[in-house]
PDB file of N, CA and C in Angstrom:
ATOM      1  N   UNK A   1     101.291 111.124  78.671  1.00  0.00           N
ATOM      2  CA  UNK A   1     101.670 111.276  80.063  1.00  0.00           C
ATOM      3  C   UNK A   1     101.178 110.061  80.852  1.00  0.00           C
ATOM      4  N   UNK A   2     102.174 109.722  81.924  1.00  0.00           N
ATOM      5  CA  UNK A   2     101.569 108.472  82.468  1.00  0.00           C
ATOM      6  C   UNK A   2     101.159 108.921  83.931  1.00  0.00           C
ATOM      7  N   UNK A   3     100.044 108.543  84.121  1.00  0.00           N
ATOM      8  CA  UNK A   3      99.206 108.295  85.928  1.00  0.00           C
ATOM      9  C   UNK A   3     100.440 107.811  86.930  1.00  0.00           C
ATOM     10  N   UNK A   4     100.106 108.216  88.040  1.00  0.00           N
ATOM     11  CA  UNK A   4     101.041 107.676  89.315  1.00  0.00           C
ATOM     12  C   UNK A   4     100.478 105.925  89.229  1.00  0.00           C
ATOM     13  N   UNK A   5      99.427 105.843  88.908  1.00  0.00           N
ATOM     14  CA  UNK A   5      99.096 104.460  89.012  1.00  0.00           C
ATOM     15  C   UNK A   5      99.731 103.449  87.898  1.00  0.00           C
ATOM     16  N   UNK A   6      99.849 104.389  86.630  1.00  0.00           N
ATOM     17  CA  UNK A   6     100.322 103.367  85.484  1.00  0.00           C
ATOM     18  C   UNK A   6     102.174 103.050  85.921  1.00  0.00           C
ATOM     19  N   UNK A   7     102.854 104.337  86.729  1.00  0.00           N
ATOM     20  CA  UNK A   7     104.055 104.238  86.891  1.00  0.00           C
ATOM     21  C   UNK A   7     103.994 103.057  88.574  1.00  0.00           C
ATOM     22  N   UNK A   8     103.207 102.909  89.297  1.00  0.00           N
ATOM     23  CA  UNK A   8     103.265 101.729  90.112  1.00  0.00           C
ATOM     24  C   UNK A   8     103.248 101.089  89.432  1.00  0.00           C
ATOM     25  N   UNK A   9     101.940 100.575  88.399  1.00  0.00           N
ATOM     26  CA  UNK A   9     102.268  99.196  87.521  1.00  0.00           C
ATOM     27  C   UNK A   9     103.337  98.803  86.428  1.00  0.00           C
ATOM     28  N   UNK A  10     103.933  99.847  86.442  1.00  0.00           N
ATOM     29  CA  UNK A  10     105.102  99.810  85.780  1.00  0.00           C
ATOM     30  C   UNK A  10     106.838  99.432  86.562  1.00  0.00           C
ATOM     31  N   UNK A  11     106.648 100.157  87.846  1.00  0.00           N
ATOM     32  CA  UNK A  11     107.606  99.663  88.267  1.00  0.00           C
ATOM     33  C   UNK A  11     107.494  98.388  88.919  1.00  0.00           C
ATOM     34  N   UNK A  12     105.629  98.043  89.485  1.00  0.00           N
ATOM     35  CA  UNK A  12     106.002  96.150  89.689  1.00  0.00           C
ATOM     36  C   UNK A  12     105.792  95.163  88.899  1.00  0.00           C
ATOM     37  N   UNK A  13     105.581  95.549  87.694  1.00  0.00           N
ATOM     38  CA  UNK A  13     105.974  94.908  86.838  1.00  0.00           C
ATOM     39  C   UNK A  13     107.446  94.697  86.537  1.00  0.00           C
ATOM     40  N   UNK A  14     108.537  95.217  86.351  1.00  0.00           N
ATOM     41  CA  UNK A  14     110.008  95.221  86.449  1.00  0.00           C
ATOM     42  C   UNK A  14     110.201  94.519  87.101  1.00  0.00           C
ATOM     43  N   UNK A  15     109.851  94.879  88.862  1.00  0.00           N
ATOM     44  CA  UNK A  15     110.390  94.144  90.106  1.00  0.00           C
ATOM     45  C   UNK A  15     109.923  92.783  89.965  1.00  0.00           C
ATOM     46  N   UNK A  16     109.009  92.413  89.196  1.00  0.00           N
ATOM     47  CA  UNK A  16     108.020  91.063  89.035  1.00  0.00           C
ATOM     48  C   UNK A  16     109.425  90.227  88.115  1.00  0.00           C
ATOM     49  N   UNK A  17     109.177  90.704  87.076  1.00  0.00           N
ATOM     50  CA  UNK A  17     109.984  90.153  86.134  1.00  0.00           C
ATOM     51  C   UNK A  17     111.913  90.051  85.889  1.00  0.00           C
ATOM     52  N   UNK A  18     112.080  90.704  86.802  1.00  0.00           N
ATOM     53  CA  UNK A  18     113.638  90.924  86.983  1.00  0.00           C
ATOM     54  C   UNK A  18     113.404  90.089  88.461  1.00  0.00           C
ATOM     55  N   UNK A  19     112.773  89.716  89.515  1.00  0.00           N
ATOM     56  CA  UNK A  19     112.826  88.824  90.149  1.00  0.00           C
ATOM     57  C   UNK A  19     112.744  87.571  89.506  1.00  0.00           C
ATOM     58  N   UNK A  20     112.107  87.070  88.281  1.00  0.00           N
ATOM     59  CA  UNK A  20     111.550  86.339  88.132  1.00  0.00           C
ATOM     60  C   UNK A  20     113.183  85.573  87.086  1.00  0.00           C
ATOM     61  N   UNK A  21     113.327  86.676  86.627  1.00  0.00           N
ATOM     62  CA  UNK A  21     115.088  86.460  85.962  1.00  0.00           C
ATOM     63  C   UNK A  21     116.306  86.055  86.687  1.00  0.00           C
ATOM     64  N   UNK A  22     116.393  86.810  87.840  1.00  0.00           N
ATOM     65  CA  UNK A  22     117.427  86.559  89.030  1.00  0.00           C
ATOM     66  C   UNK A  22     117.006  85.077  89.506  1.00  0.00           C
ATOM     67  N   UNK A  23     116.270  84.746  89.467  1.00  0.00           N
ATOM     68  CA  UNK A  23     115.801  83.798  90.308  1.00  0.00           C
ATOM     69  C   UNK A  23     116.235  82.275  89.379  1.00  0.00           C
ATOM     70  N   UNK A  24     116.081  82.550  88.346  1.00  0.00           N
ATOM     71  CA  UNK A  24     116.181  81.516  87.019  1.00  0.00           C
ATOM     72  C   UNK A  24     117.817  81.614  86.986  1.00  0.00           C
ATOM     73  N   UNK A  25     118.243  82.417  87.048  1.00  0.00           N
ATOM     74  CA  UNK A  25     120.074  82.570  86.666  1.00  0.00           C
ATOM     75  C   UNK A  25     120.775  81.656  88.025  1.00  0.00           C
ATOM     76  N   UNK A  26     119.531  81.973  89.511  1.00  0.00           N
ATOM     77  CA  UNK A  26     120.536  81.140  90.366  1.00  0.00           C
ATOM     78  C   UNK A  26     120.058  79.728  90.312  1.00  0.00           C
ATOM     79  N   UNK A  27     119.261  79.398  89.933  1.00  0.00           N
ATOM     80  CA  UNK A  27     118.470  77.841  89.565  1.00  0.00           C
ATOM     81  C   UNK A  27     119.394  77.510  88.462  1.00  0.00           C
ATOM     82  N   UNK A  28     119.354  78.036  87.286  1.00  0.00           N
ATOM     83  CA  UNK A  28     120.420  77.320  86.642  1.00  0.00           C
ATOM     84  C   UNK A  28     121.734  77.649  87.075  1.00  0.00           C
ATOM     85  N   UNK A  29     122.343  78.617  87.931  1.00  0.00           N
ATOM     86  CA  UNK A  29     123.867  77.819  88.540  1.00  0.00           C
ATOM     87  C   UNK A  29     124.092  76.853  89.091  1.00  0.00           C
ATOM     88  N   UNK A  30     123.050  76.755  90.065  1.00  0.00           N
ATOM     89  CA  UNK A  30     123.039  75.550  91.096  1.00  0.00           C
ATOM     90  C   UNK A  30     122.952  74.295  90.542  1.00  0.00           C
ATOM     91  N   UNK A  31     122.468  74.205  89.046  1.00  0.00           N
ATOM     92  CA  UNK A  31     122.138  73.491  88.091  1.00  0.00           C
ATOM     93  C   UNK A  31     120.799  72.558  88.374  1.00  0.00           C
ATOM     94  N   UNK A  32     119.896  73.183  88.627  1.00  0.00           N
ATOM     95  CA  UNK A  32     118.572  72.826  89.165  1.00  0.00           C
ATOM     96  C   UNK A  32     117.601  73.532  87.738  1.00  0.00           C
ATOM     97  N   UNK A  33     116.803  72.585  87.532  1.00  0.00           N
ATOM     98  CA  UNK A  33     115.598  73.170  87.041  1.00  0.00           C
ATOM     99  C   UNK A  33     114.602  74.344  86.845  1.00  0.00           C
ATOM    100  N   UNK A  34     115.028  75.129  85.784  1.00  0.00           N
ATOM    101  CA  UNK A  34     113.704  76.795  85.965  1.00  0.00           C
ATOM    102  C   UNK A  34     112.365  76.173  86.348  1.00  0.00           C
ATOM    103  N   UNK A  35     111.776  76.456  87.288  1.00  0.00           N
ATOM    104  CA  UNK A  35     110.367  76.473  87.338  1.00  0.00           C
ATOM    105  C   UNK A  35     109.651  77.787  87.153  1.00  0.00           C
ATOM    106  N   UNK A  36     108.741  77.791  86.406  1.00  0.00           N
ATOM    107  CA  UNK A  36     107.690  79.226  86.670  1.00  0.00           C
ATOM    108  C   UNK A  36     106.277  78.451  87.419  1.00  0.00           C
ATOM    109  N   UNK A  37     106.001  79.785  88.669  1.00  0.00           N
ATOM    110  CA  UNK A  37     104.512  79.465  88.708  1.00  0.00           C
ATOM    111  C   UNK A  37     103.819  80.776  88.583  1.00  0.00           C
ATOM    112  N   UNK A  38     102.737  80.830  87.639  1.00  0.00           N
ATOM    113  CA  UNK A  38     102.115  81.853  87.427  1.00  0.00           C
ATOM    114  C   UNK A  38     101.323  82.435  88.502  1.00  0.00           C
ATOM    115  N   UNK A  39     100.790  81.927  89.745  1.00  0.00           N
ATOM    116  CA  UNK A  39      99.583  81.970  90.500  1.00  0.00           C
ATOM    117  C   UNK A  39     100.820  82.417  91.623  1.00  0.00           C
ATOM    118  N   UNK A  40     101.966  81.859  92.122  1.00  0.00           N
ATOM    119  CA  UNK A  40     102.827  83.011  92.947  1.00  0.00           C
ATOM    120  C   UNK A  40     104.153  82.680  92.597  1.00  0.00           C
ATOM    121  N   UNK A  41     104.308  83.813  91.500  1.00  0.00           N
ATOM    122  CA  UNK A  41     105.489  84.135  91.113  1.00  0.00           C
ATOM    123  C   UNK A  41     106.662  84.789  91.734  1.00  0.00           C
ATOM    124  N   UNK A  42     106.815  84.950  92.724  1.00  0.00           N
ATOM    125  CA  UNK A  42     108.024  84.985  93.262  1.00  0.00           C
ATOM    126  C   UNK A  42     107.725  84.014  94.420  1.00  0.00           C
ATOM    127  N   UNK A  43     107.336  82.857  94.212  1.00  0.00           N
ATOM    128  CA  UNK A  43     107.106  82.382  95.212  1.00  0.00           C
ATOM    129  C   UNK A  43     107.207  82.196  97.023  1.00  0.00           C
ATOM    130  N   UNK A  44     106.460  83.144  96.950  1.00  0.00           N
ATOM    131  CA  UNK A  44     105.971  83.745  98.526  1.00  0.00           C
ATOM    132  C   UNK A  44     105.365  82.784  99.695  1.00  0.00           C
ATOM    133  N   UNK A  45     105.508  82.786 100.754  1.00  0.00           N
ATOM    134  CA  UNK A  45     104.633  81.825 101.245  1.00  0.00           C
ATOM    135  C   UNK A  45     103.990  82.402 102.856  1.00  0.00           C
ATOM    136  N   UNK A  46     103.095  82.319 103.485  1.00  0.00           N
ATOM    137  CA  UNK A  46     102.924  82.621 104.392  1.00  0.00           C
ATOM    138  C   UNK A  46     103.945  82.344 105.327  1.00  0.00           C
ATOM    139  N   UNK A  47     103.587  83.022 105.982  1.00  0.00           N
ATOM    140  CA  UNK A  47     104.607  83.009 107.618  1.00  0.00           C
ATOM    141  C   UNK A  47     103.963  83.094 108.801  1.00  0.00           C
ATOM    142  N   UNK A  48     102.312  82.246 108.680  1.00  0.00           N
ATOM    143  CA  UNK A  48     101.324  82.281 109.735  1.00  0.00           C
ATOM    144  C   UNK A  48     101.339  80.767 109.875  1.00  0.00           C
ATOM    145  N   UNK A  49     101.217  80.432 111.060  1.00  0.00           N
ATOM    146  CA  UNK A  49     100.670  78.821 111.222  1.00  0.00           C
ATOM    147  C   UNK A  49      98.913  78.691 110.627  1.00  0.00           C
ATOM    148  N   UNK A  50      98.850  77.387 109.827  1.00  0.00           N
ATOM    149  CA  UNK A  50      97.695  76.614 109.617  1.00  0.00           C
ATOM    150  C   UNK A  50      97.179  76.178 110.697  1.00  0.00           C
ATOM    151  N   UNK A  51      95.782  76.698 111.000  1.00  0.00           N
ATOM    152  CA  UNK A  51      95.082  75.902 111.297  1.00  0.00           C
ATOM    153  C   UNK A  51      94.526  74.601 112.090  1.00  0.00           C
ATOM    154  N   UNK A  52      94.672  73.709 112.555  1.00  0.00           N
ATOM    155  CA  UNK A  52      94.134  72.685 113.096  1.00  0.00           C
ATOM    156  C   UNK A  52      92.865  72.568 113.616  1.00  0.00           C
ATOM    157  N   UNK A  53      92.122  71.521 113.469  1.00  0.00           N
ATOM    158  CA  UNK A  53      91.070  71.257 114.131  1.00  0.00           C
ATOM    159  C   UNK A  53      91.394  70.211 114.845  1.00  0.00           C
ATOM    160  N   UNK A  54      92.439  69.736 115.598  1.00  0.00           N
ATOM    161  CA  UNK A  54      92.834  69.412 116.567  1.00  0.00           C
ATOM    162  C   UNK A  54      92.465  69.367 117.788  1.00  0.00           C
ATOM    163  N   UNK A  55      91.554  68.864 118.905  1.00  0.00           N
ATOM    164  CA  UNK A  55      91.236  69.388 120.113  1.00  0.00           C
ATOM    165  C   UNK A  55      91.131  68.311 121.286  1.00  0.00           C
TER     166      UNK A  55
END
């Protein structure tokens, strides 16, 4: 029997890796290069401004 927790890690694992597929199928249409990055794999990025020490 599986935990509610093993079936979260189960379904983002899927969503991880079937993003990670979709993503490669439109890179090679466009005829661009697969990249993987392990550290952010669906490559995410903030949507906060950096910083400055500007003054």
């Amino acid at each position: 029997m599986l935990t509610n927790i093993s079936y979260i890690f189960l379904i983002s694992m899927l969503l991880i890796l079937g993003g990670w597929a979709f993503k490669a199928l439109i890179s090679i249409a466009q005829g661009r290069p697969v990249e993987f990055n392990l550290k952010n794999p669906l490559n995410l990025k903030a949507r906060w401004p950096k910083e400055t020490n500007e003054k």
